[in-house]
Protein backbone atom coordinates (compact mmCIF):
# COMPACT_ATOMS: atom_id res chain seq x y z
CA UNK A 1 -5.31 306.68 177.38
CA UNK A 2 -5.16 309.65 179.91
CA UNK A 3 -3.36 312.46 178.17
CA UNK A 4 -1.41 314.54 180.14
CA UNK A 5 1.47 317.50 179.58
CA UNK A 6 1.50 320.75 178.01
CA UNK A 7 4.48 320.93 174.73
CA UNK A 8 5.13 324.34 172.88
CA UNK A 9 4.79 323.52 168.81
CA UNK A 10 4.63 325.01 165.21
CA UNK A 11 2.15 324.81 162.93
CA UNK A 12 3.46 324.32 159.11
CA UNK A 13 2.90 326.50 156.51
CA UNK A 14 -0.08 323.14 155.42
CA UNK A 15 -1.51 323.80 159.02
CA UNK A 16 -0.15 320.65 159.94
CA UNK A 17 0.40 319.71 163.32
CA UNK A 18 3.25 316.98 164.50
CA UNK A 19 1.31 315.13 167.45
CA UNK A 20 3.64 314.36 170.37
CA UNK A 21 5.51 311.19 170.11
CA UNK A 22 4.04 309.71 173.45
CA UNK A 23 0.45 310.26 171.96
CA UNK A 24 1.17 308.51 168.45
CA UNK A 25 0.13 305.25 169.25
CA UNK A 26 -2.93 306.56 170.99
CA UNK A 27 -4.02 308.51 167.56
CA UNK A 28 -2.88 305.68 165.00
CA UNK A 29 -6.49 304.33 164.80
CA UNK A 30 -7.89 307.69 163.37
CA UNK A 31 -8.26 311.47 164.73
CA UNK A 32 -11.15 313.76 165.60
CA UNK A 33 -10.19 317.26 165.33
CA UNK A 34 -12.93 319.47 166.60
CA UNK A 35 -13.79 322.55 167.91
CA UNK A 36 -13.68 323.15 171.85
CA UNK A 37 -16.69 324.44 173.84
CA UNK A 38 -15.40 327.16 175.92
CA UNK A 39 -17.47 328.05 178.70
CA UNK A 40 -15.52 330.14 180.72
CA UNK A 41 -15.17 334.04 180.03
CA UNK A 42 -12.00 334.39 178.82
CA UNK A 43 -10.47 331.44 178.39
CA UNK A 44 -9.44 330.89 174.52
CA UNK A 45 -10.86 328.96 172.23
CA UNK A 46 -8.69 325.72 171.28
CA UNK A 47 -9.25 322.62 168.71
CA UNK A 48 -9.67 318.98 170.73
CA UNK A 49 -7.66 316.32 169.32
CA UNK A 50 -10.09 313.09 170.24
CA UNK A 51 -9.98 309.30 169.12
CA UNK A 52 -13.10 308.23 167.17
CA UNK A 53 -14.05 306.41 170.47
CA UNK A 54 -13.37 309.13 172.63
CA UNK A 55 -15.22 311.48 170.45
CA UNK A 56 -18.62 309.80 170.31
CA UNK A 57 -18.71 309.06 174.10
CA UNK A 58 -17.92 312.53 174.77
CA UNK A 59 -20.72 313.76 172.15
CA UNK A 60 -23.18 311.42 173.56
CA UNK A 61 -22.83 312.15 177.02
CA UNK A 62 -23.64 315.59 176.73
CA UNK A 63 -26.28 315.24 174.16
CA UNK A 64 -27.78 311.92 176.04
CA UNK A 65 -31.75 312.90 177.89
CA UNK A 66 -32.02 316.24 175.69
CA UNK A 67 -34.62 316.10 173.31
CA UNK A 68 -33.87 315.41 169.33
CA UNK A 69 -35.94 318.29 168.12
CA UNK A 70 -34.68 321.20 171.41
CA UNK A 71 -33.37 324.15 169.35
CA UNK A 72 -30.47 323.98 172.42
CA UNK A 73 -30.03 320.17 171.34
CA UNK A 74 -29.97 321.22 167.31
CA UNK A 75 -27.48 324.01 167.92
CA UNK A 76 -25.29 321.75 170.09
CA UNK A 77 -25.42 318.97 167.71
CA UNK A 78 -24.51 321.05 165.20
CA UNK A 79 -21.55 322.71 166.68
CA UNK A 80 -20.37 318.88 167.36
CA UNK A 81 -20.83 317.79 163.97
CA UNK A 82 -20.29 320.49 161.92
CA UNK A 83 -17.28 321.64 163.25
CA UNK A 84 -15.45 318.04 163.60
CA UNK A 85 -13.23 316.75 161.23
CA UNK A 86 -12.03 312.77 160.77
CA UNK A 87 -8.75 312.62 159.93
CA UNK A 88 -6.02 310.25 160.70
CA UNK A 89 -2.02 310.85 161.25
CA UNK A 90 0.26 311.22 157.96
CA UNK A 91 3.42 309.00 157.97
CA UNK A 92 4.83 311.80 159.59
CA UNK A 93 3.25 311.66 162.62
CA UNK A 94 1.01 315.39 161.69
CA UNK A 95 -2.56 316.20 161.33
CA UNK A 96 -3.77 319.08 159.26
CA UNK A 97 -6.16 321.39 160.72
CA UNK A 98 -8.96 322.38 158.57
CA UNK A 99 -9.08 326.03 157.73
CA UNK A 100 -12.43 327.14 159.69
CA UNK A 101 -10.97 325.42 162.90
CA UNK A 102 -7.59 327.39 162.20
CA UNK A 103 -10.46 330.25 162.17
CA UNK A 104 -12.70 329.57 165.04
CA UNK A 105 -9.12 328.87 167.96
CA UNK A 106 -7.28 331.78 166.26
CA UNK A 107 -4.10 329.59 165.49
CA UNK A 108 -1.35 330.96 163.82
CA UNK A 109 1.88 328.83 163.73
CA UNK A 110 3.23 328.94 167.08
CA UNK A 111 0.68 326.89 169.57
CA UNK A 112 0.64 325.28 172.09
CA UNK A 113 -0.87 321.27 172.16
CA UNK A 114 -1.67 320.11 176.09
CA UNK A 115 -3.01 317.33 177.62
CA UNK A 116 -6.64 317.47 178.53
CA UNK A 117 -7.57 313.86 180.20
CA UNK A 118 -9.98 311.94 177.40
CA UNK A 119 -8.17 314.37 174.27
CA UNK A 120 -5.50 316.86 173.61
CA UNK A 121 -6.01 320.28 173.07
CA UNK A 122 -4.33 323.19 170.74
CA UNK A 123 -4.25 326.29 171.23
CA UNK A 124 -2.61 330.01 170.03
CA UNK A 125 0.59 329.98 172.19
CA UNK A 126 0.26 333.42 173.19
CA UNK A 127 -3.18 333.36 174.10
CA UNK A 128 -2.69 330.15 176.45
CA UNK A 129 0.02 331.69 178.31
CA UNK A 130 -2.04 334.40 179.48
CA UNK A 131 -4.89 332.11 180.04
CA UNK A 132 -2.65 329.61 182.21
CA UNK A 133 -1.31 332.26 184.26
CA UNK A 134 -5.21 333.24 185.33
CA UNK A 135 -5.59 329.88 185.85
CA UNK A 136 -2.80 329.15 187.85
CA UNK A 137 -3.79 332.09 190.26
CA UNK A 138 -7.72 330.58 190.39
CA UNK A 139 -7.03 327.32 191.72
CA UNK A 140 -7.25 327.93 195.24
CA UNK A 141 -10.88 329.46 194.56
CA UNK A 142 -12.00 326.53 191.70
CA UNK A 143 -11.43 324.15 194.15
CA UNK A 144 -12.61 325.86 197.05
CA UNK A 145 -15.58 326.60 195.19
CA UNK A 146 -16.27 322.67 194.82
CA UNK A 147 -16.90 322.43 198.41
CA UNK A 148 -15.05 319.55 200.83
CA UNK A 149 -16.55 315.95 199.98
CA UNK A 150 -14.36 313.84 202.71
């Protein structure tokens, strides 16, 4: 499943998260919640909302050719496993997210869950909106940037 749209939430007072109803069929065979790389200077940092599946492609693509014992590979590795979490949707339709990943994408209750292709993501409303609008405004340059392939 692609996932795709951007949907204004609240966090409970558990942490708990209600997951979209168009994604609940997607998630009903188990949940990775995990940490988000950021790469880009200033853009917030947000937990992923994977499928097992989706998950361990996604970890072993970008840990596939790099050396087992790299200290680059061991940090990343770390960061992938250390700050994932299996869980699985309540009969409720919510996932709880773990206290240090509350920590690590600043969440508060009001957030913010979109649609990132291969997982959803969550982030701290306010901070999204502010990173959105930059975004919205770079576009032109991104994809300028990426050159003309036809």
């Amino acid at each position: 499943m692609i996932f795709r749209g951007t949907f204004e939430h609240a966090l409970d007072a558990k942490h708990r998260l209600t997951v979209p109803s168009k994604f609940r069929a997607a998630l009903a065979g188990g949940v990775v919640l995990a940490a988000s790389p950021e790469t880009t200077a200033g853009a917030p940092r947000s937990i992923a909302v994977w499928t097992p599946e989706a998950y361990d492609a996604y970890t072993s693509a970008a840990l596939a050719g790099l050396s087992p014992i790299s200290p680059k590979a061991r940090d990343l590795k770390r960061f992938f496993f250390n700050y994932s979490h299996d869980t699985e949707l309540d009969s409720a339709h919510r996932v709880m997210i773990p206290t240090p990943l509350m920590d690590y994408a600043g969440l508060d209750k009001d957030v913010v869950v979109t649609g990132s292709g291969e997982c959803l993501e969550v982030f701290d409303r306010a901070r999204y909106a502010d990173y959105s609008e930059d975004v919205l405004i770079r576009v032109p340059d991104i994809a300028a940037s990426l050159g003309d392939t036809a």
